[in-house]
N, C-alpha and C. Protein backbone atom coordinates (compact mmCIF):
# COMPACT_ATOMS: atom_id res chain seq x y z
N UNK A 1 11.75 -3.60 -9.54
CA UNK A 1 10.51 -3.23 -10.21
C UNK A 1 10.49 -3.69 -11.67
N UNK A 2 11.81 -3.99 -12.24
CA UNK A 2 11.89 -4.62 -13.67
C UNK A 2 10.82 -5.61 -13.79
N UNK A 3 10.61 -6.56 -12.67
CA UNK A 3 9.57 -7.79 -13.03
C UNK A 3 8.51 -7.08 -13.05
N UNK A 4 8.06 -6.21 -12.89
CA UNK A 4 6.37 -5.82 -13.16
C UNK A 4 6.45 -5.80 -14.21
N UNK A 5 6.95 -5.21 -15.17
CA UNK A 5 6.75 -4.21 -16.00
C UNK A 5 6.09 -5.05 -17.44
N UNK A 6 6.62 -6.52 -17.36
CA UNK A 6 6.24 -7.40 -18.38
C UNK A 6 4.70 -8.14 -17.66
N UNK A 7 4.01 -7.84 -17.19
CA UNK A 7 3.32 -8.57 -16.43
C UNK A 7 1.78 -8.04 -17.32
N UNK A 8 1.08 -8.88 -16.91
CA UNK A 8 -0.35 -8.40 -17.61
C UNK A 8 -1.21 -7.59 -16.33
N UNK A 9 -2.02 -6.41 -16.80
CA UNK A 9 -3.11 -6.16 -16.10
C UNK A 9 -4.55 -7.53 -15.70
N UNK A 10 -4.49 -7.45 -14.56
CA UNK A 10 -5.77 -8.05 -14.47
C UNK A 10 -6.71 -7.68 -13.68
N UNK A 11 -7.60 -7.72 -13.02
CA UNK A 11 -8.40 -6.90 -12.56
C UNK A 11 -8.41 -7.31 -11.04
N UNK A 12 -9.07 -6.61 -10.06
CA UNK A 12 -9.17 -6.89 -8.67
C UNK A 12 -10.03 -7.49 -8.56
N UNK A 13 -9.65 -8.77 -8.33
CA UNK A 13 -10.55 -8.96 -7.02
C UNK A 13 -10.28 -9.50 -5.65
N UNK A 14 -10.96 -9.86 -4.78
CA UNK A 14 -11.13 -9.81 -3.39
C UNK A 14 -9.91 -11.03 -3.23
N UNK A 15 -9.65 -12.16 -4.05
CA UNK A 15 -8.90 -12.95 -3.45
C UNK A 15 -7.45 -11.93 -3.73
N UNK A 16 -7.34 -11.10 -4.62
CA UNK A 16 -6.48 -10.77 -5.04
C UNK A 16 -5.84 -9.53 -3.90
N UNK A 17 -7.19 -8.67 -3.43
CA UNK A 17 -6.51 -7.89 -2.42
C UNK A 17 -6.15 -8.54 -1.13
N UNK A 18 -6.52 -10.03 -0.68
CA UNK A 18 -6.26 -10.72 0.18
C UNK A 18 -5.06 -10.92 -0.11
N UNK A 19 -4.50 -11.43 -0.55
CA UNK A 19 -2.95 -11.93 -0.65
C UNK A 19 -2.65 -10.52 -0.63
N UNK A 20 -2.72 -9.29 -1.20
CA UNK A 20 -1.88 -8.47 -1.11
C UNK A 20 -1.67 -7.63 0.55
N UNK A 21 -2.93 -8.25 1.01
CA UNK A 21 -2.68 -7.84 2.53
C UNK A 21 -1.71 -8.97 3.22
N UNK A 22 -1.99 -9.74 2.67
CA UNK A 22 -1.30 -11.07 3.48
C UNK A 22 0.54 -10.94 3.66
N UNK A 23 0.89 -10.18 2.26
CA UNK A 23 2.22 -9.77 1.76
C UNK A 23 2.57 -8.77 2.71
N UNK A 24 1.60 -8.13 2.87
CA UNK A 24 1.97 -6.69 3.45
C UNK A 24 2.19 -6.93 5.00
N UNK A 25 1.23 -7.75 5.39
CA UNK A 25 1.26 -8.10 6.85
C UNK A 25 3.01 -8.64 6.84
N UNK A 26 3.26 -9.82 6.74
CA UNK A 26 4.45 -10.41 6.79
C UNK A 26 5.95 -9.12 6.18
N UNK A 27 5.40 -8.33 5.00
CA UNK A 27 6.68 -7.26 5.70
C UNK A 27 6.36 -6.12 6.60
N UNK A 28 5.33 -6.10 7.34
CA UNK A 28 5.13 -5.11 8.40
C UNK A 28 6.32 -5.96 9.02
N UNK A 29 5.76 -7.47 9.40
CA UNK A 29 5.97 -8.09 10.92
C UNK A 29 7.86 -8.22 10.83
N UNK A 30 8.21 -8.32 9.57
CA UNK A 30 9.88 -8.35 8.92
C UNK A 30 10.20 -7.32 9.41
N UNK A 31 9.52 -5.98 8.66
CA UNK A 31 10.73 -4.88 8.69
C UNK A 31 10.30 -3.94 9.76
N UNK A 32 9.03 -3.55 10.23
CA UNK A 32 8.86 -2.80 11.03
C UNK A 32 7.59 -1.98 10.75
N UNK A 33 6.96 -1.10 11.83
CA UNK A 33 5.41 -0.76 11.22
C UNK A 33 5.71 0.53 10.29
N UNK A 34 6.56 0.84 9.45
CA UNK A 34 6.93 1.74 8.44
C UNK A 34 5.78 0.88 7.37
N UNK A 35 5.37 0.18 7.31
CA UNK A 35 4.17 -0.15 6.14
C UNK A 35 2.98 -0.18 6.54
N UNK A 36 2.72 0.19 8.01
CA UNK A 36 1.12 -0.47 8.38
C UNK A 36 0.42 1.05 7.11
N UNK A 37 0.85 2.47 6.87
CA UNK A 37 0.02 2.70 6.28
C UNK A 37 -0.25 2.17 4.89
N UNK A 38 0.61 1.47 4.36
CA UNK A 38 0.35 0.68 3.11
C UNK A 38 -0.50 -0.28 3.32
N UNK A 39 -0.44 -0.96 4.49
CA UNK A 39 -1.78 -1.83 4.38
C UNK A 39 -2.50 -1.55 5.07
N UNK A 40 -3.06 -0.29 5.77
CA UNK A 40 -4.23 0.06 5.84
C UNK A 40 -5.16 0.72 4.60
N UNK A 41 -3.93 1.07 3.45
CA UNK A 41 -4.62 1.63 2.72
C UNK A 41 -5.46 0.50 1.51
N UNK A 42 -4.35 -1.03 1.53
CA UNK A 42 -5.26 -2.07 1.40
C UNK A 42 -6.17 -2.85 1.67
N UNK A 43 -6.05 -2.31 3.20
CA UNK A 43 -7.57 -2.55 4.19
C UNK A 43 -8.96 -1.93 3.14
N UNK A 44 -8.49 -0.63 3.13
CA UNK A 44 -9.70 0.05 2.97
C UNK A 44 -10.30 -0.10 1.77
N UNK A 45 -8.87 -0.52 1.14
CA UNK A 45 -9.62 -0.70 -0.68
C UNK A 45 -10.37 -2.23 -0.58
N UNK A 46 -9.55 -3.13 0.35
CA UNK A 46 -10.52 -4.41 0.28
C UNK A 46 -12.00 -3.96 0.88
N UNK A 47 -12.27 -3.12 1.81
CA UNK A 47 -13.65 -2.73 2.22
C UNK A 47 -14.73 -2.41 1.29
N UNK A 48 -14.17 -1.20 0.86
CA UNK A 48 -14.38 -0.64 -1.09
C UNK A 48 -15.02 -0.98 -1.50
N UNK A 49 -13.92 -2.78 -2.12
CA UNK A 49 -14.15 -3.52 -3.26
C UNK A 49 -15.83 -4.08 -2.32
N UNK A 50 -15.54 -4.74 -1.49
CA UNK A 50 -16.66 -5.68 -1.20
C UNK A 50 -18.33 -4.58 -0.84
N UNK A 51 -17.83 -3.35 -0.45
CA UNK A 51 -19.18 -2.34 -0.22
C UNK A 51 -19.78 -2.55 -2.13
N UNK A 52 -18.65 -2.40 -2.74
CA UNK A 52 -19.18 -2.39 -3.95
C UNK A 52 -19.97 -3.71 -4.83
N UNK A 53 -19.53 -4.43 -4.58
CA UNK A 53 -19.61 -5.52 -4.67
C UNK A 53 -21.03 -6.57 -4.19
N UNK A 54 -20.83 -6.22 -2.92
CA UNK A 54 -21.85 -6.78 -2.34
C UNK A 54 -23.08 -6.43 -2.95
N UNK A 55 -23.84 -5.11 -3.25
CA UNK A 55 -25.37 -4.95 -3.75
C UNK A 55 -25.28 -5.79 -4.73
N UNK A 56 -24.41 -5.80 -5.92
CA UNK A 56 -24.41 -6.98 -6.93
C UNK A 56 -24.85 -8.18 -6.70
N UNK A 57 -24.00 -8.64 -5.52
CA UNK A 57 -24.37 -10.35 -5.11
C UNK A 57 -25.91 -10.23 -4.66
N UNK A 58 -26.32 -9.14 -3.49
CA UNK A 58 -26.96 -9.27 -3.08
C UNK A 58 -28.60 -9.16 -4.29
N UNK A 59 -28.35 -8.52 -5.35
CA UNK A 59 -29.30 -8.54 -5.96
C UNK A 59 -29.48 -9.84 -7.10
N UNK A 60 -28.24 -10.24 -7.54
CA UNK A 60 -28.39 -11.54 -8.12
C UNK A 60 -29.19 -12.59 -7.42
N UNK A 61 -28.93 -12.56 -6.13
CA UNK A 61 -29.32 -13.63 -5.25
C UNK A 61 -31.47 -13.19 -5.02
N UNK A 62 -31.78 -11.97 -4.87
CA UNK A 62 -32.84 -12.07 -4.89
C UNK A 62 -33.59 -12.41 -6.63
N UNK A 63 -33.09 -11.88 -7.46
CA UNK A 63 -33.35 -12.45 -8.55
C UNK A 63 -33.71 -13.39 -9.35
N UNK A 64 -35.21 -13.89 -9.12
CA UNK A 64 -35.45 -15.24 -10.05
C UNK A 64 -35.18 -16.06 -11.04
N UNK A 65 -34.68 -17.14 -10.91
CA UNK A 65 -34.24 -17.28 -11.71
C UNK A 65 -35.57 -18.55 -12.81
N UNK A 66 -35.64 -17.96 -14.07
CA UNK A 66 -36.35 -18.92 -14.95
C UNK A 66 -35.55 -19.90 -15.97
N UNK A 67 -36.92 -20.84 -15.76
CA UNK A 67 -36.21 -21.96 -16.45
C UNK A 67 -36.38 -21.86 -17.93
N UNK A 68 -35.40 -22.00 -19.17
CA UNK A 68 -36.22 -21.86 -20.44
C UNK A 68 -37.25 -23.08 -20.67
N UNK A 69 -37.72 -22.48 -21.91
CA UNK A 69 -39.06 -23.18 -22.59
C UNK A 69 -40.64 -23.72 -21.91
């Protein structure tokens, strides 16, 4: 855990909880399903992120966009 500790905060996002499922999958499939609840619980936060997420996109996208001058 020493290597975290110098590390910077950065923020979530979706590619970011992807790899962390991706990690998690490969030590389920290593060590045994003693982690599936760790990555279900990254399942759910990737769900989360994108429930949250999504009205954003979805309202940018209806949003007109003008041209100046």
């Amino acid at each position: 855990m020493d290597e975290w500790s110098g590390r910077k905060w950065e923020p979530v996002t979706e590619e970011r909880l992807l790899r962390a499922i991706d990690v998690l999958v490969d030590i389920a499939k290593e060590h045994g399903p003693a982690f599936n609840p760790v990555l279900e619980t990254i399942r759910q936060e990737l769900h989360d992120f994108r429930s949250r997420t999504q009205p954003m996109v979805d309202q940018a996208e209806e949003t007109p966009v003008r041209k100046a001058g």
